[in-house]
C-alpha atoms as a PDB file:
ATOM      1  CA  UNK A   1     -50.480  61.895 103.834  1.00  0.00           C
ATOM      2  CA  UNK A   2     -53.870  63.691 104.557  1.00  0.00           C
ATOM      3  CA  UNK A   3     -55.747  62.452 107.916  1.00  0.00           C
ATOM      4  CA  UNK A   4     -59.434  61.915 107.647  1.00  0.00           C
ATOM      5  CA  UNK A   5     -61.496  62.180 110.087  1.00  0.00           C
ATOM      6  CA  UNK A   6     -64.201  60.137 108.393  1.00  0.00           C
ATOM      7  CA  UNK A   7     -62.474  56.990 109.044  1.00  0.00           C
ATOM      8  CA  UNK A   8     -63.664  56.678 112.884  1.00  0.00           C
ATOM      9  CA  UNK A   9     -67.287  56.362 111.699  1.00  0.00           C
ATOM     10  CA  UNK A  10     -69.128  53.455 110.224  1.00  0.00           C
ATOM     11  CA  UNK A  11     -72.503  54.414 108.556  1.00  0.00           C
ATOM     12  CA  UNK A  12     -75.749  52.416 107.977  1.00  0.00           C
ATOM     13  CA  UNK A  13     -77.186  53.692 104.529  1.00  0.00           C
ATOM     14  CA  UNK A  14     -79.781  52.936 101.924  1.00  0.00           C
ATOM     15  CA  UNK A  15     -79.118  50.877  99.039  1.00  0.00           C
ATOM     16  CA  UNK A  16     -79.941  51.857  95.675  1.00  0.00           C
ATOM     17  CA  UNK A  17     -80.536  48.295  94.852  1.00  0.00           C
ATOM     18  CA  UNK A  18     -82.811  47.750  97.969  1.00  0.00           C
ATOM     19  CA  UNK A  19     -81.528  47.638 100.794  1.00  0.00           C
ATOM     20  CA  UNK A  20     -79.374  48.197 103.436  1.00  0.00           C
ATOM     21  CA  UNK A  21     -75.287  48.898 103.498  1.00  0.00           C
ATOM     22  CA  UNK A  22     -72.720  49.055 106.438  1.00  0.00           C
ATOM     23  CA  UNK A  23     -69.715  51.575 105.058  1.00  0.00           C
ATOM     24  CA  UNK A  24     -66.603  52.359 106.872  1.00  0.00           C
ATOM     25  CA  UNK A  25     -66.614  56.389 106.738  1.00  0.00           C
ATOM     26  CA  UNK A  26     -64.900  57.595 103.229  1.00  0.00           C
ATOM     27  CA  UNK A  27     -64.777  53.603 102.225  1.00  0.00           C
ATOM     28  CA  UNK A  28     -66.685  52.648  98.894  1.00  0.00           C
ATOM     29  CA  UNK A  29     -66.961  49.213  99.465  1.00  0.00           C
ATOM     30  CA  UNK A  30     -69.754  47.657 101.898  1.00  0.00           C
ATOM     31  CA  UNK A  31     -69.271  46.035 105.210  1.00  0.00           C
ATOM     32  CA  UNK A  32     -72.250  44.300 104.988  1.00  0.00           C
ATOM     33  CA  UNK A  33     -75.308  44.106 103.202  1.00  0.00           C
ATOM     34  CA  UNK A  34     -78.975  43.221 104.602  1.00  0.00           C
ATOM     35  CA  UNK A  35     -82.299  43.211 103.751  1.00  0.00           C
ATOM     36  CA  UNK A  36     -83.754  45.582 106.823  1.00  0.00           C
ATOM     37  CA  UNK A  37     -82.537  48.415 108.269  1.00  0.00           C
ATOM     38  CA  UNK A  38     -82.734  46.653 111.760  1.00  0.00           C
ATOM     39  CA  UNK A  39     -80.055  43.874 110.452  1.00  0.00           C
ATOM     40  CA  UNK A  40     -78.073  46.411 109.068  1.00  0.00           C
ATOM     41  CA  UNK A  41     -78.068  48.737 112.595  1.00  0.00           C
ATOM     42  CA  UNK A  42     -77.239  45.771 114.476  1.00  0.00           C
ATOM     43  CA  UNK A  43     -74.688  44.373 112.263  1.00  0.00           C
ATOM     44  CA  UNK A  44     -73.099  48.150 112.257  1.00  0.00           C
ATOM     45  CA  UNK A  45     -73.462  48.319 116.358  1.00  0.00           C
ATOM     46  CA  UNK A  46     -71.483  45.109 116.311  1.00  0.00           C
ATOM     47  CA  UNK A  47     -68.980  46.506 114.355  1.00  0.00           C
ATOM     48  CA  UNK A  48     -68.712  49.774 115.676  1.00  0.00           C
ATOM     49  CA  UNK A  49     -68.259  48.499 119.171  1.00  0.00           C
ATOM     50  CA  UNK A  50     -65.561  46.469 118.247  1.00  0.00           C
ATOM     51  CA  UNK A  51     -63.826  49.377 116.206  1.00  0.00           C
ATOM     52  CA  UNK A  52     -64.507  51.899 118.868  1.00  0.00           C
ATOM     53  CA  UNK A  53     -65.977  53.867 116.136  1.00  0.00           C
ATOM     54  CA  UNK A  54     -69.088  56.519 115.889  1.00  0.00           C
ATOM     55  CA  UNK A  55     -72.204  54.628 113.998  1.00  0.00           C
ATOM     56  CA  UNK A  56     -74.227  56.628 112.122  1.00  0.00           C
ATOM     57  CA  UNK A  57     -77.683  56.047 111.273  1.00  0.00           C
ATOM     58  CA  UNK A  58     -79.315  57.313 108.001  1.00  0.00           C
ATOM     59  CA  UNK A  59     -82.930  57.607 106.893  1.00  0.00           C
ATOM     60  CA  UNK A  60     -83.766  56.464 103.648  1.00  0.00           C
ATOM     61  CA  UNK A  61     -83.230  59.814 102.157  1.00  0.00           C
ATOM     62  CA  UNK A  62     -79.979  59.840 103.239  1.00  0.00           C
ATOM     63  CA  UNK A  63     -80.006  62.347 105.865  1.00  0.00           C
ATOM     64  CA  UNK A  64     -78.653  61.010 109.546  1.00  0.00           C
ATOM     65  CA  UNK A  65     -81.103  60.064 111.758  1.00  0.00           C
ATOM     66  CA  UNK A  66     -79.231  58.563 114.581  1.00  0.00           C
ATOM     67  CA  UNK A  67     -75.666  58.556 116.214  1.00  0.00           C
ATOM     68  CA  UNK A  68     -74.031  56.328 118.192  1.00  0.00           C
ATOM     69  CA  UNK A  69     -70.711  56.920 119.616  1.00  0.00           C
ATOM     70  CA  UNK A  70     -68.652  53.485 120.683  1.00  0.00           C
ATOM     71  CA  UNK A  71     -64.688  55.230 120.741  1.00  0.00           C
ATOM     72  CA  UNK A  72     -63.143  57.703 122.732  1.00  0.00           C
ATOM     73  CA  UNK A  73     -65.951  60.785 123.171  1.00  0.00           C
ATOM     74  CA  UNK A  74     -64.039  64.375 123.817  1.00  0.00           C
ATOM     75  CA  UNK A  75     -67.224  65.397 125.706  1.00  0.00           C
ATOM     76  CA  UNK A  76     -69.032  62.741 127.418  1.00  0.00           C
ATOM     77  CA  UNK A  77     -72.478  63.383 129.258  1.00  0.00           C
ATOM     78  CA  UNK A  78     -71.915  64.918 133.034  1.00  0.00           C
ATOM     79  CA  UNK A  79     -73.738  63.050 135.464  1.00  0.00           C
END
């Protein structure tokens, strides 16, 4: 059975519908769904945290604008 690596990440991303969608990485299916972006990113946060997972934040036009690591990082910050 293939590993993927898109499983430790939960994404906040647009809905086509209007919008916003929490998605496990490589799921189909929505965590959540909210009106605003800021529900959504909090909601995710949440989640993340408790999954010890990487949240990643996309713009509307899908492109990530924010990253937020909450599991084991390989290369933490010095300092």
């Amino acid at each position: 059975m293939a590993s993927h690596k898109t499983t430790g990440t939960h994404h906040v991303v647009p809905n086509h519908d209007g919008g916003w969608d929490v998605k496990r990485g490589g799921g189909q299916r929505s965590s959540g769904h909210f009106d605003s972006k800021k529900e959504a990113v909090d909601f995710g946060r949440n989640v993340s945290r408790n999954q010890s997972t990487e949240l990643k934040i996309h713009n509307r036009d899908g492109k990530i604008a924010q990253s937020d690591s909450h599991g084991h990082d390989p290369n933490p910050p010095r300092g």
